[in-house]
C-alpha atoms as a PDB file:
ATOM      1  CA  UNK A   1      -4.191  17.826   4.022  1.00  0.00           C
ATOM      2  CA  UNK A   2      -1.524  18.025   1.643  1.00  0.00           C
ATOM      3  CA  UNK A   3       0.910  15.120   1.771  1.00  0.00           C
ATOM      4  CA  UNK A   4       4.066  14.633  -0.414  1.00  0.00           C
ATOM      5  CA  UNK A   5       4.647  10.857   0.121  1.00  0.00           C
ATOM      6  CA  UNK A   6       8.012  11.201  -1.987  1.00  0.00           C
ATOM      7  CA  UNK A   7      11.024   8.994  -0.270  1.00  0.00           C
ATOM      8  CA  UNK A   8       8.459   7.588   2.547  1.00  0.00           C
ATOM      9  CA  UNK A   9       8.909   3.978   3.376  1.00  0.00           C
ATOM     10  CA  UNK A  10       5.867   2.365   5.689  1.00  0.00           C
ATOM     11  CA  UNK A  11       5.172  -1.055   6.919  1.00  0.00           C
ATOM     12  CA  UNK A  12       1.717  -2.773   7.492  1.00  0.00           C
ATOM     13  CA  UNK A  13       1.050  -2.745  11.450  1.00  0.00           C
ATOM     14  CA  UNK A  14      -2.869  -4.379  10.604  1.00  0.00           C
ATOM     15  CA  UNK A  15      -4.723  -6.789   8.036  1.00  0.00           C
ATOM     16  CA  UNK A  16      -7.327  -8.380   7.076  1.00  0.00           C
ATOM     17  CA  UNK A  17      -6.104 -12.638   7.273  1.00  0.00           C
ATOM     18  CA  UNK A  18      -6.968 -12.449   2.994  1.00  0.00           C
ATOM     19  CA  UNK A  19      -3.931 -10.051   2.482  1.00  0.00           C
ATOM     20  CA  UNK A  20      -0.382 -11.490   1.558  1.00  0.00           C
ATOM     21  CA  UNK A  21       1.470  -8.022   3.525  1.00  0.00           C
ATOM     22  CA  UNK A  22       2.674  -8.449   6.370  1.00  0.00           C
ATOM     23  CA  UNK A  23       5.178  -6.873   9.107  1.00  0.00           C
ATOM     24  CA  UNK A  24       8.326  -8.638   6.709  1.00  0.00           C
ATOM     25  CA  UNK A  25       6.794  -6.091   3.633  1.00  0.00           C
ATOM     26  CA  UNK A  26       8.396  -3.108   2.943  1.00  0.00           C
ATOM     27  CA  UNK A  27       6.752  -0.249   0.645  1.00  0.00           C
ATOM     28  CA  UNK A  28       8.865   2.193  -0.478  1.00  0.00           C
ATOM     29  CA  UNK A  29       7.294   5.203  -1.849  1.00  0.00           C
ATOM     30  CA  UNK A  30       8.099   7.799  -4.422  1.00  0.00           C
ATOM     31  CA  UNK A  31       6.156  10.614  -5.594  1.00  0.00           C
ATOM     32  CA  UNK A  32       5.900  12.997  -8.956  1.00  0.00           C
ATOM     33  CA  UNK A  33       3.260  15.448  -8.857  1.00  0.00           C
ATOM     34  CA  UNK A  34       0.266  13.541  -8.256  1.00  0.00           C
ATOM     35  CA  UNK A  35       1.739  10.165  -9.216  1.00  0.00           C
ATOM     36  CA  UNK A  36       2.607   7.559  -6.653  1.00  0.00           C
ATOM     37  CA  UNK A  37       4.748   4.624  -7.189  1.00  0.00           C
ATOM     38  CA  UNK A  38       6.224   1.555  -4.935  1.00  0.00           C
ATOM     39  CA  UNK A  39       8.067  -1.392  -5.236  1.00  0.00           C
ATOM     40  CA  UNK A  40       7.238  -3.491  -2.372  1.00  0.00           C
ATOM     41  CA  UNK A  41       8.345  -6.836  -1.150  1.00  0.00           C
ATOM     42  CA  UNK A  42       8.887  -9.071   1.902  1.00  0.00           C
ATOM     43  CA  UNK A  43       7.160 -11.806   4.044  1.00  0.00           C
ATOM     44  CA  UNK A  44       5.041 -13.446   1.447  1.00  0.00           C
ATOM     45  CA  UNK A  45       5.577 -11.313  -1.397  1.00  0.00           C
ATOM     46  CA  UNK A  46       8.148 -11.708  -3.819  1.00  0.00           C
ATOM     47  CA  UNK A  47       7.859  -8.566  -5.551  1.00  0.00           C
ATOM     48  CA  UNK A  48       5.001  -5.884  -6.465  1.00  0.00           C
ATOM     49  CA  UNK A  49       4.748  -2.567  -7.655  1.00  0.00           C
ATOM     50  CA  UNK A  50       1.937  -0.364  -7.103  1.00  0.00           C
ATOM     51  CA  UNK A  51       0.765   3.039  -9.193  1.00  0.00           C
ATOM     52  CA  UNK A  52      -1.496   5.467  -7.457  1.00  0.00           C
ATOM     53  CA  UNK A  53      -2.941   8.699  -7.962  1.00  0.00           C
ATOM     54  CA  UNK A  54      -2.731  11.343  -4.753  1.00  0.00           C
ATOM     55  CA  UNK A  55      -5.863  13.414  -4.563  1.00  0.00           C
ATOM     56  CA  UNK A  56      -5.705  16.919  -3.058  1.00  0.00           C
ATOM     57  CA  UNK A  57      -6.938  15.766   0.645  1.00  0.00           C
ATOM     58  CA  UNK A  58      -3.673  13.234   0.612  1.00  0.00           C
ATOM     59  CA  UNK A  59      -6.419  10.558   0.321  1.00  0.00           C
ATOM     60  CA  UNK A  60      -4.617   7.446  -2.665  1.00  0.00           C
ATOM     61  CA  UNK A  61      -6.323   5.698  -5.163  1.00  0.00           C
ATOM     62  CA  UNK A  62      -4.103   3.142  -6.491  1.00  0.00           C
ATOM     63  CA  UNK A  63      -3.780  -0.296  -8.636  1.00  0.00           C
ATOM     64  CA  UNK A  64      -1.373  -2.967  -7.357  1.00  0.00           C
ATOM     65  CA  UNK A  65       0.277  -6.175  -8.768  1.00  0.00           C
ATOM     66  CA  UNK A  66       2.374  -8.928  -6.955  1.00  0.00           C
ATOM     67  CA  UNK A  67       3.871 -11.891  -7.125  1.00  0.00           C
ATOM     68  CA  UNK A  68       3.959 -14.176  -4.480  1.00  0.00           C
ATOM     69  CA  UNK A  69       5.703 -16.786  -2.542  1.00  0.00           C
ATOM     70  CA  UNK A  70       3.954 -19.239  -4.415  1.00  0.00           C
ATOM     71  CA  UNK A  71       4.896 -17.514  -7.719  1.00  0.00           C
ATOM     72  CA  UNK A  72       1.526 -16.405  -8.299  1.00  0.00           C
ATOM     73  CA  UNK A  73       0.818 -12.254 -10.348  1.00  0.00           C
ATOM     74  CA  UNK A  74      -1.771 -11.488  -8.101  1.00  0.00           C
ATOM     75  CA  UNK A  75      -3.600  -8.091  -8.885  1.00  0.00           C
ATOM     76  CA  UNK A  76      -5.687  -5.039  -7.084  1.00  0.00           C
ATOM     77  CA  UNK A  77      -7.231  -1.917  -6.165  1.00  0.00           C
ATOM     78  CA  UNK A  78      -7.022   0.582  -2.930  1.00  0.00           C
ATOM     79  CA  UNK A  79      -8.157   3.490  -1.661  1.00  0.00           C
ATOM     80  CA  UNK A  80      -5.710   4.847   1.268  1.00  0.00           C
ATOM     81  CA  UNK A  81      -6.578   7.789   3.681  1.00  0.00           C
ATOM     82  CA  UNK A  82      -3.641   9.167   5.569  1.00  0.00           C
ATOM     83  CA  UNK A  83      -3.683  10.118   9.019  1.00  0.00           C
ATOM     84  CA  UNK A  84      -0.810  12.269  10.937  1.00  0.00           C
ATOM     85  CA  UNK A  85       0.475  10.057  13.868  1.00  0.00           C
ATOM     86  CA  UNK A  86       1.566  12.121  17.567  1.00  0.00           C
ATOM     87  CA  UNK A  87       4.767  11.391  16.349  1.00  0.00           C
ATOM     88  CA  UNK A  88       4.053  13.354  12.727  1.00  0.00           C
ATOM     89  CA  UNK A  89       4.589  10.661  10.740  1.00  0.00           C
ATOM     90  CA  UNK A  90       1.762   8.919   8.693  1.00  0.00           C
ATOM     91  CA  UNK A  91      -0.449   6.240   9.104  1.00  0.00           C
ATOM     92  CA  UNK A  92      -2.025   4.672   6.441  1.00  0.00           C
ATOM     93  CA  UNK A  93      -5.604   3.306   6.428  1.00  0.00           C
ATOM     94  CA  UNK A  94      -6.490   1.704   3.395  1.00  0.00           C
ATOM     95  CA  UNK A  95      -9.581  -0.437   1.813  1.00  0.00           C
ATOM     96  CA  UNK A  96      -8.596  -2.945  -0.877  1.00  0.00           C
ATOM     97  CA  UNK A  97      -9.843  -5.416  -3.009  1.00  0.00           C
ATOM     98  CA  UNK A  98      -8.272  -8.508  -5.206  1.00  0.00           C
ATOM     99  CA  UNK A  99      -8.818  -8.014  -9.190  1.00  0.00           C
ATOM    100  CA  UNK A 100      -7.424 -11.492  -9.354  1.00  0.00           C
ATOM    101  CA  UNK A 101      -7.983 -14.523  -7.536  1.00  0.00           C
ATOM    102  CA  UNK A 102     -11.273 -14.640  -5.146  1.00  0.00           C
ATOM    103  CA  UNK A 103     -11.959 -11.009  -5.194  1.00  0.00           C
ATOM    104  CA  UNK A 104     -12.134 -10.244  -1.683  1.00  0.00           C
ATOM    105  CA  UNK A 105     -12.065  -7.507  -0.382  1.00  0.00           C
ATOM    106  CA  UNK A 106      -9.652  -6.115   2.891  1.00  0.00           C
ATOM    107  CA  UNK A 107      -8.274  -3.623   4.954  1.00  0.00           C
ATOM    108  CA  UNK A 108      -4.950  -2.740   6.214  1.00  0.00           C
ATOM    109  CA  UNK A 109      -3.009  -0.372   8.302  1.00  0.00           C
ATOM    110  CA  UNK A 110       0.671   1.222   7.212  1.00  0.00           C
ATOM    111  CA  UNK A 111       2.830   2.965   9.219  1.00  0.00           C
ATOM    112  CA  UNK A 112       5.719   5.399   8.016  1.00  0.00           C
ATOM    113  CA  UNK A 113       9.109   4.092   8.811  1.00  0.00           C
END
Protein backbone atom coordinates (compact mmCIF):
# COMPACT_ATOMS: atom_id res chain seq x y z
CA UNK A 1 0.00 0.00 0.00
CA UNK A 2 1.43 3.18 -0.81
CA UNK A 3 0.55 5.96 1.60
CA UNK A 4 1.64 9.67 1.38
CA UNK A 5 0.94 10.76 5.02
CA UNK A 6 1.90 14.48 3.95
CA UNK A 7 -0.67 17.19 5.66
CA UNK A 8 -2.56 14.20 7.67
CA UNK A 9 -3.50 15.06 11.18
CA UNK A 10 -4.76 11.82 13.44
CA UNK A 11 -5.72 11.44 17.00
CA UNK A 12 -5.20 8.37 19.34
CA UNK A 13 -8.75 6.54 19.66
CA UNK A 14 -6.74 3.45 21.93
CA UNK A 15 -3.73 2.96 24.49
CA UNK A 16 -2.01 1.13 26.47
CA UNK A 17 -2.59 3.02 30.44
CA UNK A 18 1.74 3.48 30.17
CA UNK A 19 1.30 6.02 27.23
CA UNK A 20 1.07 9.89 27.95
CA UNK A 21 -1.37 10.35 24.32
CA UNK A 22 -4.45 10.69 24.68
CA UNK A 23 -7.82 11.89 22.83
CA UNK A 24 -6.52 15.89 23.86
CA UNK A 25 -3.12 14.92 21.46
CA UNK A 26 -2.95 16.06 18.20
CA UNK A 27 -0.24 14.68 15.57
CA UNK A 28 0.18 16.53 12.72
CA UNK A 29 1.98 14.91 9.97
CA UNK A 30 4.18 15.95 7.13
CA UNK A 31 5.91 13.96 4.66
CA UNK A 32 9.19 14.30 2.18
CA UNK A 33 9.92 11.34 0.26
CA UNK A 34 10.27 8.72 2.71
CA UNK A 35 10.72 11.03 5.70
CA UNK A 36 8.00 11.56 8.24
CA UNK A 37 7.84 14.28 10.71
CA UNK A 38 5.23 15.55 13.58
CA UNK A 39 4.93 17.92 16.12
CA UNK A 40 2.46 16.67 18.49
CA UNK A 41 0.95 17.97 21.64
CA UNK A 42 -2.13 17.97 23.91
CA UNK A 43 -3.64 16.22 27.03
CA UNK A 44 -0.52 15.35 28.88
CA UNK A 45 2.03 16.31 26.53
CA UNK A 46 3.53 19.53 26.31
CA UNK A 47 5.28 19.19 23.18
CA UNK A 48 7.04 16.29 21.02
CA UNK A 49 8.26 15.79 17.74
CA UNK A 50 8.62 12.58 16.12
CA UNK A 51 10.98 11.47 12.87
CA UNK A 52 10.04 8.37 11.00
CA UNK A 53 10.97 6.56 8.06
CA UNK A 54 7.87 5.28 5.61
CA UNK A 55 8.67 1.90 4.15
CA UNK A 56 7.20 0.92 0.77
CA UNK A 57 4.06 -1.14 2.33
CA UNK A 58 3.07 2.40 4.22
CA UNK A 59 4.19 0.43 7.33
CA UNK A 60 6.46 3.62 9.89
CA UNK A 61 9.36 3.12 11.78
CA UNK A 62 9.92 6.09 13.81
CA UNK A 63 11.85 7.70 17.01
CA UNK A 64 9.88 10.06 19.26
CA UNK A 65 10.70 12.64 22.03
CA UNK A 66 8.31 14.57 24.45
CA UNK A 67 8.00 16.58 27.08
CA UNK A 68 5.45 16.29 29.46
CA UNK A 69 3.06 17.82 31.81
CA UNK A 70 5.38 17.23 34.43
CA UNK A 71 8.23 18.79 32.38
CA UNK A 72 9.83 15.61 31.87
CA UNK A 73 12.01 14.79 27.81
CA UNK A 74 10.68 11.54 27.66
CA UNK A 75 12.00 9.43 24.61
CA UNK A 76 10.95 6.35 22.10
CA UNK A 77 10.57 4.03 19.36
CA UNK A 78 7.43 2.76 17.05
CA UNK A 79 6.59 0.76 14.48
CA UNK A 80 3.05 1.89 12.86
CA UNK A 81 1.03 -0.21 10.27
CA UNK A 82 -1.67 1.69 8.49
CA UNK A 83 -4.93 0.42 7.76
CA UNK A 84 -7.64 2.10 5.23
CA UNK A 85 -10.83 2.83 7.33
CA UNK A 86 -14.68 2.32 5.31
CA UNK A 87 -14.52 5.82 5.38
CA UNK A 88 -10.85 5.89 3.38
CA UNK A 89 -9.13 7.50 5.81
CA UNK A 90 -6.32 5.82 7.92
CA UNK A 91 -6.03 4.14 10.98
CA UNK A 92 -3.01 3.79 12.66
CA UNK A 93 -1.89 0.71 14.65
CA UNK A 94 1.26 1.12 16.21
CA UNK A 95 3.72 -0.88 18.79
CA UNK A 96 5.96 1.34 20.92
CA UNK A 97 8.37 1.30 23.45
CA UNK A 98 9.96 4.02 26.08
CA UNK A 99 13.91 4.64 25.47
CA UNK A 100 13.63 6.65 28.62
CA UNK A 101 12.06 6.15 31.80
CA UNK A 102 10.81 2.37 32.65
CA UNK A 103 11.08 1.05 29.20
CA UNK A 104 7.80 -0.33 28.68
CA UNK A 105 6.55 -1.18 26.06
CA UNK A 106 2.70 -0.19 24.43
CA UNK A 107 0.31 -0.01 21.85
CA UNK A 108 -1.91 2.54 20.45
CA UNK A 109 -4.49 3.26 17.89
CA UNK A 110 -4.59 6.72 15.60
CA UNK A 111 -7.17 7.79 13.60
CA UNK A 112 -6.91 10.39 10.62
CA UNK A 113 -8.72 13.56 11.33
Amino acid sequence: MTVNYDGKIFKPVQNTKNSETSSETVFRYQQNGNILTSEYSGGKIKLGHLLGLVNEDGSINMRYHQVNDRDELMTGICHSTPEVMSNGKLRLHEDWQWTSGDQSRGKSVLEEQ
